[in-house]
N, C-alpha and C. Protein backbone atom coordinates (compact mmCIF):
# COMPACT_ATOMS: atom_id res chain seq x y z
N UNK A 1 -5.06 7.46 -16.99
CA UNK A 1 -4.52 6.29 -17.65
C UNK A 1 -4.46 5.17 -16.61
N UNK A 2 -4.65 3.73 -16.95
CA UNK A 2 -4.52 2.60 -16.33
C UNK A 2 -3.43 2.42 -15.75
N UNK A 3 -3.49 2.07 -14.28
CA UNK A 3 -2.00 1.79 -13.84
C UNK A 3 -1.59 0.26 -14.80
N UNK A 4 -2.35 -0.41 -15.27
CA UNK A 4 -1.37 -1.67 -16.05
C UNK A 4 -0.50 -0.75 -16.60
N UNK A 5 -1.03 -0.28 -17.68
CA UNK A 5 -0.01 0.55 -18.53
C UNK A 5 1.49 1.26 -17.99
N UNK A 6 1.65 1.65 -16.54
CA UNK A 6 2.09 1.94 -15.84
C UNK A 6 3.25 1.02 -15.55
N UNK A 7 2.65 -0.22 -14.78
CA UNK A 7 2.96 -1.55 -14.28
C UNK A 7 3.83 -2.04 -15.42
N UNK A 8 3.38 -2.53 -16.64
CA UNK A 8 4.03 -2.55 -17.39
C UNK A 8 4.69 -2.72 -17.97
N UNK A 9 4.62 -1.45 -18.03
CA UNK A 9 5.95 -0.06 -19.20
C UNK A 9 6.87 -0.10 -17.78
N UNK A 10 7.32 0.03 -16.71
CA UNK A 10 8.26 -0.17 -15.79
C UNK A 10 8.57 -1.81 -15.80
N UNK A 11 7.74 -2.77 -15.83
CA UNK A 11 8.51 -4.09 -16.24
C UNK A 11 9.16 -4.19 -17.43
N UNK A 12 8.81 -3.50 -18.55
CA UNK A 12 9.43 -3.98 -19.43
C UNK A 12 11.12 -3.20 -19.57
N UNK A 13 11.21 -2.03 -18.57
CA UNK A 13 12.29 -1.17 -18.99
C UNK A 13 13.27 -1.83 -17.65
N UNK A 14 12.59 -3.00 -16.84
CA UNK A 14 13.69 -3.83 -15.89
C UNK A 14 13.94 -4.69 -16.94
N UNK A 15 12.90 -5.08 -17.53
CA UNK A 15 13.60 -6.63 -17.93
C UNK A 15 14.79 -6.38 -19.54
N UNK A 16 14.48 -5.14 -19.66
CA UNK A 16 15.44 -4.84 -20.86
C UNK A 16 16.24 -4.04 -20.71
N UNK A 17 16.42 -2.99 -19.47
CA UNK A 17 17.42 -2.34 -19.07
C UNK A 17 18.13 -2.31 -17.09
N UNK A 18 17.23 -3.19 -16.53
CA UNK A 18 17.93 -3.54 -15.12
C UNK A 18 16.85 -2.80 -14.47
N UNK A 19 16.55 -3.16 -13.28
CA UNK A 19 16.11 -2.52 -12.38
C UNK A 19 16.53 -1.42 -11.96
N UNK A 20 18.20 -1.12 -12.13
CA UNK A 20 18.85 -0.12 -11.74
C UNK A 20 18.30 1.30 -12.61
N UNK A 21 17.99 1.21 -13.53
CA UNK A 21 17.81 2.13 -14.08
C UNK A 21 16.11 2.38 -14.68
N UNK A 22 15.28 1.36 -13.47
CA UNK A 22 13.91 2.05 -13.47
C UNK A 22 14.20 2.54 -11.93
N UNK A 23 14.62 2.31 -10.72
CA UNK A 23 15.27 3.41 -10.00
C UNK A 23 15.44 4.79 -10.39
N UNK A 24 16.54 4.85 -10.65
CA UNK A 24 17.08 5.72 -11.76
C UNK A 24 16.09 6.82 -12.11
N UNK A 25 14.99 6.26 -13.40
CA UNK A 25 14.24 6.82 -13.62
C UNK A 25 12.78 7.24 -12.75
N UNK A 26 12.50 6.52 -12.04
CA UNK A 26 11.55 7.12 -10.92
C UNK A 26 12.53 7.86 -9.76
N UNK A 27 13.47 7.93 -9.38
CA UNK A 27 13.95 8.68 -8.51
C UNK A 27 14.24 10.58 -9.15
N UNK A 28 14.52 10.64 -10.30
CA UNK A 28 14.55 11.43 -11.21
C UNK A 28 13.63 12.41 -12.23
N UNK A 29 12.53 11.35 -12.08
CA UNK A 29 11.59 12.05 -12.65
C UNK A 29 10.40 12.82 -11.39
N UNK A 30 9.84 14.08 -11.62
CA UNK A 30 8.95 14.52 -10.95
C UNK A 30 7.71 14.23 -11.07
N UNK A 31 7.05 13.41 -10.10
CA UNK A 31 6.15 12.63 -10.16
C UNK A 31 5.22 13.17 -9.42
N UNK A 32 3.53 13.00 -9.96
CA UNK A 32 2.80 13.86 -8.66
C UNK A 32 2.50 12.24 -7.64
N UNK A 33 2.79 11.47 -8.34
CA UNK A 33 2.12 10.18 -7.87
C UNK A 33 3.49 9.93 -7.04
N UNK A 34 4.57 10.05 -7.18
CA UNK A 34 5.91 9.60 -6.74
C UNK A 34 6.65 8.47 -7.02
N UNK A 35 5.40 8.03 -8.37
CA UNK A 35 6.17 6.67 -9.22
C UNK A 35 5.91 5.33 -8.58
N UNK A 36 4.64 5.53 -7.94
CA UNK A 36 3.98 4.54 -7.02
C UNK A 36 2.52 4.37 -7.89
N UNK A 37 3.05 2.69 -8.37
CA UNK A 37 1.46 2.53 -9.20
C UNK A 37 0.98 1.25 -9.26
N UNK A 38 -0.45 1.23 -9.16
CA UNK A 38 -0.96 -0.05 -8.98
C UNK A 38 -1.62 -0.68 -10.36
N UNK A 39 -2.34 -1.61 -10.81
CA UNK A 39 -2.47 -2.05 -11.85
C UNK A 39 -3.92 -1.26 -12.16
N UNK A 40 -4.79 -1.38 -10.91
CA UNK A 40 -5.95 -0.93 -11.15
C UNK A 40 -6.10 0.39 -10.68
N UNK A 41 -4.60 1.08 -10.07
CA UNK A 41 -5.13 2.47 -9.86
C UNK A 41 -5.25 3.21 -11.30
N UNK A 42 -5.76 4.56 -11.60
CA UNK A 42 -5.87 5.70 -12.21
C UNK A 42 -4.89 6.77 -12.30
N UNK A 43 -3.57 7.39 -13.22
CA UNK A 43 -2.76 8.15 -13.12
C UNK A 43 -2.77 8.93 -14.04
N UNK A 44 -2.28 10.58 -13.99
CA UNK A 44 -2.36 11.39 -15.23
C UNK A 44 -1.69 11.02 -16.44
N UNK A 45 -1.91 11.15 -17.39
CA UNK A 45 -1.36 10.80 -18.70
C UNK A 45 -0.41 11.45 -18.61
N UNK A 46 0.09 12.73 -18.33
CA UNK A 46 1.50 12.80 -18.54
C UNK A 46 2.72 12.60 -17.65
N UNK A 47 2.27 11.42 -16.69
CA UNK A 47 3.14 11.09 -15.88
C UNK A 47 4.13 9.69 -17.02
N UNK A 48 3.37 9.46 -18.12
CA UNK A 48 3.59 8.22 -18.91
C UNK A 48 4.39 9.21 -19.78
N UNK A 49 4.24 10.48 -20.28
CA UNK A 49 4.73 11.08 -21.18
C UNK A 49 6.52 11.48 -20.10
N UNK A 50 6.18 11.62 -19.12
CA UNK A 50 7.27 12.07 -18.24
C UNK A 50 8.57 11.08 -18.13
N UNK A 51 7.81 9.61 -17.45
CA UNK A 51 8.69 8.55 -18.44
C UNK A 51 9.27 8.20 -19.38
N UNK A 52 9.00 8.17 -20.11
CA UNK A 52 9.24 8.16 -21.70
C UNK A 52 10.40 8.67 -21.95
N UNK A 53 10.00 10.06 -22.00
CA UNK A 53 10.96 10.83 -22.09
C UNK A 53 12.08 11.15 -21.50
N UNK A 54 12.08 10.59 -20.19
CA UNK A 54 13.26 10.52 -19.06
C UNK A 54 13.80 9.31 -19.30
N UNK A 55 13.32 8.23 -19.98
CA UNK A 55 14.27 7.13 -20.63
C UNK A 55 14.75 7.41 -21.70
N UNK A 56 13.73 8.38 -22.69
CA UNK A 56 14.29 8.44 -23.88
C UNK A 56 16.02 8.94 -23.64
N UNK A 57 15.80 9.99 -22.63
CA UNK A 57 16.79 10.44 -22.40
C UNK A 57 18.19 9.40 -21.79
N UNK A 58 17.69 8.76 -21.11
CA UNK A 58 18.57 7.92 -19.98
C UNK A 58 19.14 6.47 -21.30
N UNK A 59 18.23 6.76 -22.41
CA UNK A 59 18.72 5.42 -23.45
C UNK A 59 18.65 6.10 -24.78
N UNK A 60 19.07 7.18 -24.80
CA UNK A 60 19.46 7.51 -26.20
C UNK A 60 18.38 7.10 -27.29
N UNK A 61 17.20 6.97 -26.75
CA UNK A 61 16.44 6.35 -27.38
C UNK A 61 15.19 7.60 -27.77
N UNK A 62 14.00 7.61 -29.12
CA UNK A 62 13.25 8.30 -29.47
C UNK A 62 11.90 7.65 -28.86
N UNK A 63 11.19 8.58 -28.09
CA UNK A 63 10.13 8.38 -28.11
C UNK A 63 9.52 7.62 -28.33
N UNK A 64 9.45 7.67 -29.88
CA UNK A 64 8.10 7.18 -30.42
C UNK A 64 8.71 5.35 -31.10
N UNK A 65 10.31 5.67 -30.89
CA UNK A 65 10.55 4.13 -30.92
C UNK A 65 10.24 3.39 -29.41
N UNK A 66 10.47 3.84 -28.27
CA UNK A 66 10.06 3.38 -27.19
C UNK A 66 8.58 2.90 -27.14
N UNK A 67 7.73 3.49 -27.37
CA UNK A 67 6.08 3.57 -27.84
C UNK A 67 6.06 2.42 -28.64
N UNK A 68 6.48 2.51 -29.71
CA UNK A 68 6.11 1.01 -30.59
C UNK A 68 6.64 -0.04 -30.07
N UNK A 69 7.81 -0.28 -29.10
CA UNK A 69 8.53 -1.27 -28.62
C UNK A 69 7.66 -1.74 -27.32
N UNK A 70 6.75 -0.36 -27.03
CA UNK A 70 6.33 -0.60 -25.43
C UNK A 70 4.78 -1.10 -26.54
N UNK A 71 4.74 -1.19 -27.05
CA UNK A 71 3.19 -1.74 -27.52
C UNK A 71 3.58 -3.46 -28.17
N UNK A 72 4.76 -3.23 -28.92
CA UNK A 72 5.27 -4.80 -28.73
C UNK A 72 4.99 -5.83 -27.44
N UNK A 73 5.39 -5.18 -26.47
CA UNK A 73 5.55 -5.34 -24.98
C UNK A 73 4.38 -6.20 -24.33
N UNK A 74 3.56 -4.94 -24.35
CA UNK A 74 2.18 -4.82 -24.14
C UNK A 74 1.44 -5.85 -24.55
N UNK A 75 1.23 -6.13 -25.71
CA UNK A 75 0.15 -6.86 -26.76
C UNK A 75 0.83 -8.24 -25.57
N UNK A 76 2.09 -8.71 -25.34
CA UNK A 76 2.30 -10.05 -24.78
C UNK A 76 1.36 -10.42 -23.52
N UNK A 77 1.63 -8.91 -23.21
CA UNK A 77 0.61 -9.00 -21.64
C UNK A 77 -0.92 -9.90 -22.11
N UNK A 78 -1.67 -8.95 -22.91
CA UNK A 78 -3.20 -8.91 -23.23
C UNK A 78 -3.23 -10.01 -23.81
N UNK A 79 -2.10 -10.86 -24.14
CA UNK A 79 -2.46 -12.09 -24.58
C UNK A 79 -2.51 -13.47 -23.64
N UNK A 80 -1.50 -13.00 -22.65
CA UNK A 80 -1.61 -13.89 -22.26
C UNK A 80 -2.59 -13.55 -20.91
N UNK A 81 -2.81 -12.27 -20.68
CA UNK A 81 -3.67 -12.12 -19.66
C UNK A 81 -5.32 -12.36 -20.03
N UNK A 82 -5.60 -11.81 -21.66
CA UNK A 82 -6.90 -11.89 -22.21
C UNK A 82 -7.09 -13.02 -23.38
N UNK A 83 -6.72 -14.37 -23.29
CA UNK A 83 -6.82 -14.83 -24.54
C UNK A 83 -8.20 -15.08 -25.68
N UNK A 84 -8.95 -15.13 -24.66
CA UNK A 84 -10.13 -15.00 -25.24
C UNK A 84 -10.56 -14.07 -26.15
N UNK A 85 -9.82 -12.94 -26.21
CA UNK A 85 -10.03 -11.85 -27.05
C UNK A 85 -9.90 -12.39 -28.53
N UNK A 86 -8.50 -13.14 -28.57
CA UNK A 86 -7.87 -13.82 -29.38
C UNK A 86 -7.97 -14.53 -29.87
N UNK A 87 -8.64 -15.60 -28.89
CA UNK A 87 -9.15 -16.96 -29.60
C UNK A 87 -10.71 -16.53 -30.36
N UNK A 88 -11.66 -15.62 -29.76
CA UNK A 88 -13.04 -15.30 -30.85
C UNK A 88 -12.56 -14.55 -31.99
N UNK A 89 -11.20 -14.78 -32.64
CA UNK A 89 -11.16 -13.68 -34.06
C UNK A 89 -10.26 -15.06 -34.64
N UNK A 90 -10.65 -14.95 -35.97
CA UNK A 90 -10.41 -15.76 -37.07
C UNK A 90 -8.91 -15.63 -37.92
N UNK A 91 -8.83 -13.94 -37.45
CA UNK A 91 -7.40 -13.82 -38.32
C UNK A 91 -6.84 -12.02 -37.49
N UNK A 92 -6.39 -11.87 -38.11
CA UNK A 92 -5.74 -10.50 -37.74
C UNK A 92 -6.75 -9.06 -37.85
N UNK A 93 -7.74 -9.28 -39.40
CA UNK A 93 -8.32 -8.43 -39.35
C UNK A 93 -9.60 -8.47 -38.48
N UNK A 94 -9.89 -9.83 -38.78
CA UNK A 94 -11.23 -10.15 -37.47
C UNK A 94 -10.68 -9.18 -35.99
N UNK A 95 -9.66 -9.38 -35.15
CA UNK A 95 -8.79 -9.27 -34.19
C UNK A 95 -9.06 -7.58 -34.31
N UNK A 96 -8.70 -7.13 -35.57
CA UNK A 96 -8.52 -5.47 -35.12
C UNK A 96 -9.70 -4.79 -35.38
N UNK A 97 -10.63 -5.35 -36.21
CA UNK A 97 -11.84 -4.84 -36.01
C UNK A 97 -12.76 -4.70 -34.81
N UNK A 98 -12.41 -6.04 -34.47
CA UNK A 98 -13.45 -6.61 -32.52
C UNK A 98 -12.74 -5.45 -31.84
N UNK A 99 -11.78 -4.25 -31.69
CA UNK A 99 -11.47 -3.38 -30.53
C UNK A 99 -12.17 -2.66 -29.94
N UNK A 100 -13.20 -1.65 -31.27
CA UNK A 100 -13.86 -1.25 -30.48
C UNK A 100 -15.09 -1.69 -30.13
N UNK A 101 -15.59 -2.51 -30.94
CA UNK A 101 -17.28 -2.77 -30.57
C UNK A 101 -17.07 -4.05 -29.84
N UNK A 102 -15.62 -4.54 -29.56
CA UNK A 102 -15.79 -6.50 -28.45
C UNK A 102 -14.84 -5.55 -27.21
N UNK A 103 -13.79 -5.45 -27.49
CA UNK A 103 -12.34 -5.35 -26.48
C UNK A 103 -12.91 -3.72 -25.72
N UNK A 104 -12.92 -2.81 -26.43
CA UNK A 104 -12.81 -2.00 -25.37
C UNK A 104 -14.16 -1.64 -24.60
N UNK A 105 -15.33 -2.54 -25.36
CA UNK A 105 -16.58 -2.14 -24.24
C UNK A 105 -16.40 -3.21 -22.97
N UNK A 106 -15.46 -4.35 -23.41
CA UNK A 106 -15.63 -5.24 -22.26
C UNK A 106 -14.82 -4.86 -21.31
N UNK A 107 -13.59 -3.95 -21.51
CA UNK A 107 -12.51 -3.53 -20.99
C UNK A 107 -13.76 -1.94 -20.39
N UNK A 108 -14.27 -1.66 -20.85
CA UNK A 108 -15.15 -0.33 -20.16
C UNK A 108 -16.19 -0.89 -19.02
N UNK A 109 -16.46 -2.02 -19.02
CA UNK A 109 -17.54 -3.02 -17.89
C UNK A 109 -16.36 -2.97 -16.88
N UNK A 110 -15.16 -3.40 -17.34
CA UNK A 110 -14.15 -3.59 -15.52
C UNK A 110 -14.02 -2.57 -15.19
N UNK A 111 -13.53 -1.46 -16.41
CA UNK A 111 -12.88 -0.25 -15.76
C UNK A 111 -13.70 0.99 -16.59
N UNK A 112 -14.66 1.40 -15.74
CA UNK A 112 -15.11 2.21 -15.90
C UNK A 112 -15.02 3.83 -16.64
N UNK A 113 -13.65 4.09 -15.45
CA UNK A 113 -12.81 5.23 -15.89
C UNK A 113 -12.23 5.25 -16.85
N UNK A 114 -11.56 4.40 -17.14
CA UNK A 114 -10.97 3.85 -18.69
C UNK A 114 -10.86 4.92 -19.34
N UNK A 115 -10.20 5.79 -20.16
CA UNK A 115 -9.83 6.39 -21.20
C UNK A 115 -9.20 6.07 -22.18
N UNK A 116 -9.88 4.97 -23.33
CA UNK A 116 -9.26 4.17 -24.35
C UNK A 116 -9.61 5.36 -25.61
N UNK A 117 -8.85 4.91 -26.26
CA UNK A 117 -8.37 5.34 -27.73
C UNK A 117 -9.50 4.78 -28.59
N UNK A 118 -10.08 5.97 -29.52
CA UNK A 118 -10.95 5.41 -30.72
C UNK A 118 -10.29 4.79 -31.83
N UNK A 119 -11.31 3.66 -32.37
CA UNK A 119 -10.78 3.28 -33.97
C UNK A 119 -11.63 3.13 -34.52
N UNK A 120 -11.56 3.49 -35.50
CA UNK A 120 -12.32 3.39 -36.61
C UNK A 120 -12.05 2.59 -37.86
N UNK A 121 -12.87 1.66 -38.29
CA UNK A 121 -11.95 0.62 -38.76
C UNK A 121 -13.18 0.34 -39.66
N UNK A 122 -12.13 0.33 -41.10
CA UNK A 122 -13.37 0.04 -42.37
C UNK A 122 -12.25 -1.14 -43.50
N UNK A 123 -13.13 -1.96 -44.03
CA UNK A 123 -12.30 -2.78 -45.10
C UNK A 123 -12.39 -2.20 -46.38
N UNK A 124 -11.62 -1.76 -47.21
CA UNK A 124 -10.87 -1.45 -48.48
C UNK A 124 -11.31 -2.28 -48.91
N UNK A 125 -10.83 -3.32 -49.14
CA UNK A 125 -11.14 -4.29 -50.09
C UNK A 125 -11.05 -5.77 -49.35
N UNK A 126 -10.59 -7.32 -49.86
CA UNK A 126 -10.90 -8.45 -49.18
C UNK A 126 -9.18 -8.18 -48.31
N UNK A 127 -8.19 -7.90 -48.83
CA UNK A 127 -7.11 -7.66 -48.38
C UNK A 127 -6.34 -6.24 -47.56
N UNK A 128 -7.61 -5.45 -47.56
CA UNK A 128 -6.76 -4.00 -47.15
C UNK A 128 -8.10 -3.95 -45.78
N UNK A 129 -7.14 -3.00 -44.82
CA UNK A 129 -8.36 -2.53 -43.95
C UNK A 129 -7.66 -1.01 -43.27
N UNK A 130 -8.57 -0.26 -43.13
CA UNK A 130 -8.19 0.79 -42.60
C UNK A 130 -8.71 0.66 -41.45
N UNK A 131 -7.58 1.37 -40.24
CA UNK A 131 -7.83 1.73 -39.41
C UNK A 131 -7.74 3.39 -38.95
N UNK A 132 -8.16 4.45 -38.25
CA UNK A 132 -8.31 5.43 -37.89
C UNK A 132 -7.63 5.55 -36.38
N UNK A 133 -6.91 6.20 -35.75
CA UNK A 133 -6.76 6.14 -34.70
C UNK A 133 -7.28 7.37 -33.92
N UNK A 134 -7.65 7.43 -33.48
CA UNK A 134 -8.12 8.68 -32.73
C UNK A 134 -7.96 8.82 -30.71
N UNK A 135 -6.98 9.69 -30.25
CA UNK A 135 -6.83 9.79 -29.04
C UNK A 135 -6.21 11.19 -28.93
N UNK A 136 -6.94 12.46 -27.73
CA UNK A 136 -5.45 13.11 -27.31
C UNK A 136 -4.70 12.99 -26.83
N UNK A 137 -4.18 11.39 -26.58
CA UNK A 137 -3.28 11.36 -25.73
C UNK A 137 -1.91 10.90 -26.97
N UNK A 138 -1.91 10.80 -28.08
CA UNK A 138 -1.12 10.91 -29.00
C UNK A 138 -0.21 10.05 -28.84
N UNK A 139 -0.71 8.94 -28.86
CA UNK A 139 0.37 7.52 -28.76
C UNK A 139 -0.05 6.16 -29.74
N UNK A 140 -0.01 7.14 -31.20
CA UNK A 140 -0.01 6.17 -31.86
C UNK A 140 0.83 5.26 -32.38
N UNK A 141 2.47 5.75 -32.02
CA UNK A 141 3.04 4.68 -32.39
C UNK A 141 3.15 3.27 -31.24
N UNK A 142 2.66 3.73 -30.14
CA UNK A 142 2.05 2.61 -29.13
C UNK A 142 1.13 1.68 -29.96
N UNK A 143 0.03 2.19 -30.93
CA UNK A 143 -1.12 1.85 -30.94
C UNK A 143 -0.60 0.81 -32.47
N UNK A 144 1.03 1.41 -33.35
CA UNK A 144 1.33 0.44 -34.04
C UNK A 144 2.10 -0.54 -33.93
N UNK A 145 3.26 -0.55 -32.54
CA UNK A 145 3.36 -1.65 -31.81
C UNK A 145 2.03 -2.59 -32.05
N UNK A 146 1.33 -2.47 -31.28
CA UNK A 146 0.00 -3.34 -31.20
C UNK A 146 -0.30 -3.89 -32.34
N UNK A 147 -0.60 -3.15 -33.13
CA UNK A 147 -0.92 -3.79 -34.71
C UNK A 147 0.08 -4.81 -35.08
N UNK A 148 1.38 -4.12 -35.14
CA UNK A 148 2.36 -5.21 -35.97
C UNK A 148 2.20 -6.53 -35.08
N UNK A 149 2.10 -6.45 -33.42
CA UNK A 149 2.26 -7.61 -33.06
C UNK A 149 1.04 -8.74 -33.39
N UNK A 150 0.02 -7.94 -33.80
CA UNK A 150 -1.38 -8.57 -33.73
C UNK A 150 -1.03 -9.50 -35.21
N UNK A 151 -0.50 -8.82 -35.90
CA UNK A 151 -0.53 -9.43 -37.82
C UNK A 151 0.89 -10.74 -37.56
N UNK A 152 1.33 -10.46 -36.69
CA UNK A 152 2.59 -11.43 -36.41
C UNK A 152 2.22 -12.64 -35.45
N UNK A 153 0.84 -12.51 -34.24
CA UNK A 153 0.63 -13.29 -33.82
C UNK A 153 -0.60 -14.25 -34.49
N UNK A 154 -1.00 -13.59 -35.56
CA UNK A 154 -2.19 -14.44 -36.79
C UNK A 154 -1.31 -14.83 -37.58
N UNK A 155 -0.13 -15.07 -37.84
CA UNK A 155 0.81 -15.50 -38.90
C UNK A 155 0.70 -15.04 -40.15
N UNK A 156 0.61 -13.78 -40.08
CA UNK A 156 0.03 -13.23 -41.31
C UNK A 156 0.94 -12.27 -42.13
N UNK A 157 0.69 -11.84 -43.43
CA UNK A 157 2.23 -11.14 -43.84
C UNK A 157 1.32 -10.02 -44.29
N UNK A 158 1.78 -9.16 -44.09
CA UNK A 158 1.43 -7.69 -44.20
C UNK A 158 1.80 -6.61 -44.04
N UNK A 159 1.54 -5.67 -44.79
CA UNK A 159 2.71 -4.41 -44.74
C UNK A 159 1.59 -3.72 -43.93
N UNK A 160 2.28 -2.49 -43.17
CA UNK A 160 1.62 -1.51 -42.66
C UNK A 160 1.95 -0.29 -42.88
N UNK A 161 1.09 0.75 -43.33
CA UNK A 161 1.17 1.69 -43.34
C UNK A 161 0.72 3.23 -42.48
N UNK A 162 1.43 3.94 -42.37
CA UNK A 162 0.85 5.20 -41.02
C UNK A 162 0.64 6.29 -41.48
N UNK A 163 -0.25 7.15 -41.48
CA UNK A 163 -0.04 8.65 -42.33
C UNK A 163 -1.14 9.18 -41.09
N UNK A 164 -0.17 10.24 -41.06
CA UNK A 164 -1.03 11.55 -39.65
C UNK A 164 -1.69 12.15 -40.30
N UNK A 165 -2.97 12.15 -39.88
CA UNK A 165 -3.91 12.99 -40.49
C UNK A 165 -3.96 14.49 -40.29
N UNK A 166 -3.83 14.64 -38.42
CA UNK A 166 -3.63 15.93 -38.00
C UNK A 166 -2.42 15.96 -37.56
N UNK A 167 -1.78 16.87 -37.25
CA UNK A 167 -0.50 17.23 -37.48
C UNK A 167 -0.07 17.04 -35.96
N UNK A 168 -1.08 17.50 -35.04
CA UNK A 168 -0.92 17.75 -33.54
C UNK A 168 -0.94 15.79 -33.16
N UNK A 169 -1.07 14.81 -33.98
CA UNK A 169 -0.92 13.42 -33.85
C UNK A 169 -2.56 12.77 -32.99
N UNK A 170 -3.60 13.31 -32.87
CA UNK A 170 -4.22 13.31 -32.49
C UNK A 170 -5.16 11.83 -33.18
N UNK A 171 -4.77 12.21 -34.67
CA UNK A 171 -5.86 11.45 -35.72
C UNK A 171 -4.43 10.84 -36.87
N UNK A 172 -4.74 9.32 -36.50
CA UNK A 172 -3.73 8.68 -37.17
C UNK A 172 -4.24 7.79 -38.13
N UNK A 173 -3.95 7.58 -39.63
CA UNK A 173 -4.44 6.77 -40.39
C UNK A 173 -3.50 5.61 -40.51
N UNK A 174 -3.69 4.48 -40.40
CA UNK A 174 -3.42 2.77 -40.44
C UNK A 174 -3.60 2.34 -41.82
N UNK A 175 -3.01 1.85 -42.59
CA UNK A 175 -3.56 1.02 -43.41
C UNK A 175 -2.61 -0.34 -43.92
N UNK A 176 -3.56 -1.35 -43.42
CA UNK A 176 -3.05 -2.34 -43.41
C UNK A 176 -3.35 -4.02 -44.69
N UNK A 177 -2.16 -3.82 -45.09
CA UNK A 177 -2.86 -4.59 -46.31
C UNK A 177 -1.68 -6.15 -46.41
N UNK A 178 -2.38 -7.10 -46.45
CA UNK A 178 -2.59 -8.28 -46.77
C UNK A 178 -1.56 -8.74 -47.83
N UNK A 179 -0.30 -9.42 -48.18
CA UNK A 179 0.62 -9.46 -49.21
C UNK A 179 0.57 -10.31 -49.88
């Protein structure tokens, strides 16, 4: 996994819970890395799962609400770090379609190693679009953070919907429709 992701998911748990208690949580958690991360280094995925969960713990908080809050988070970064992504899409669905065939091949030219998440993404109708999520690294409610922020930064009103396809969270169905 990308040290941004890393980088972060530790800024966002200073700027919403103190520095003291991303301390805290890297002093606490068993790290092979030792909680030392760079933007462009490379780290195991379950050093992110190790986090998580050692805040979930340290904030009474679930998982998979942390995940959607940390993809809230996130999307601010890629916007203001990638706007261009943003400015070539017309609306929200333009935006979530370009991921995999614009965003993550251009994001696979910097970073090679990259281990991004599949989507699969088909339109229903002029107002509905499905998306597919596909990763083992099972962070799709990360991946609906992202969405909601994407339909909120096109000014757009839309409900979203999530249904697990496989049970192990591997294969996530999206469906996002237009109000």
């Amino acid at each position: 996994m990308k040290g941004i992701v890393f980088t972060e998911f530790l800024e966002m748990v200073e700027k919403s819970h103190g520095y003291e208690l991303v301390d805290d949580l890297l002093n606490t958690t068993e790290l092979a890395s030792g909680g030392v991360y760079t933007a462009i280094g490379t780290y195991p995925h379950h050093e992110m799962v190790q986090l998580l969960t050692g805040l979930g713990a340290k904030t009474d908080t679930p998982v998979p609400v942390l995940l959607k809050g940390f993809g809230h988070y996130l999307f601010g970064t890629f916007k203001t770090n990638y706007p261009t992504f943003f400015e070539s899409a017309a609306n929200a669905f333009d935006f979530l379609e370009s991921i995999e065939r614009y965003i993550h091949v251009e994001v696979q030219k910097l970073y090679p190693d990259a281990e991004l998440p599949k989507f699969q993404t088909q339109m229903l109708d002029e107002n509905t679009l499905e998306m597919i999520y596909l990763s083992d690294r099972r962070m799709a409610d990360f991946a609906e953070g992202l969405i909601e922020k994407t339909v909120e930064h096109y000014q757009e009103d839309c409900t979203i919907t999530k249904e697990v396809i496989e049970t192990s969270g591997k294969k996530v169905k999206f469906i996002i429709t237009k109000v």
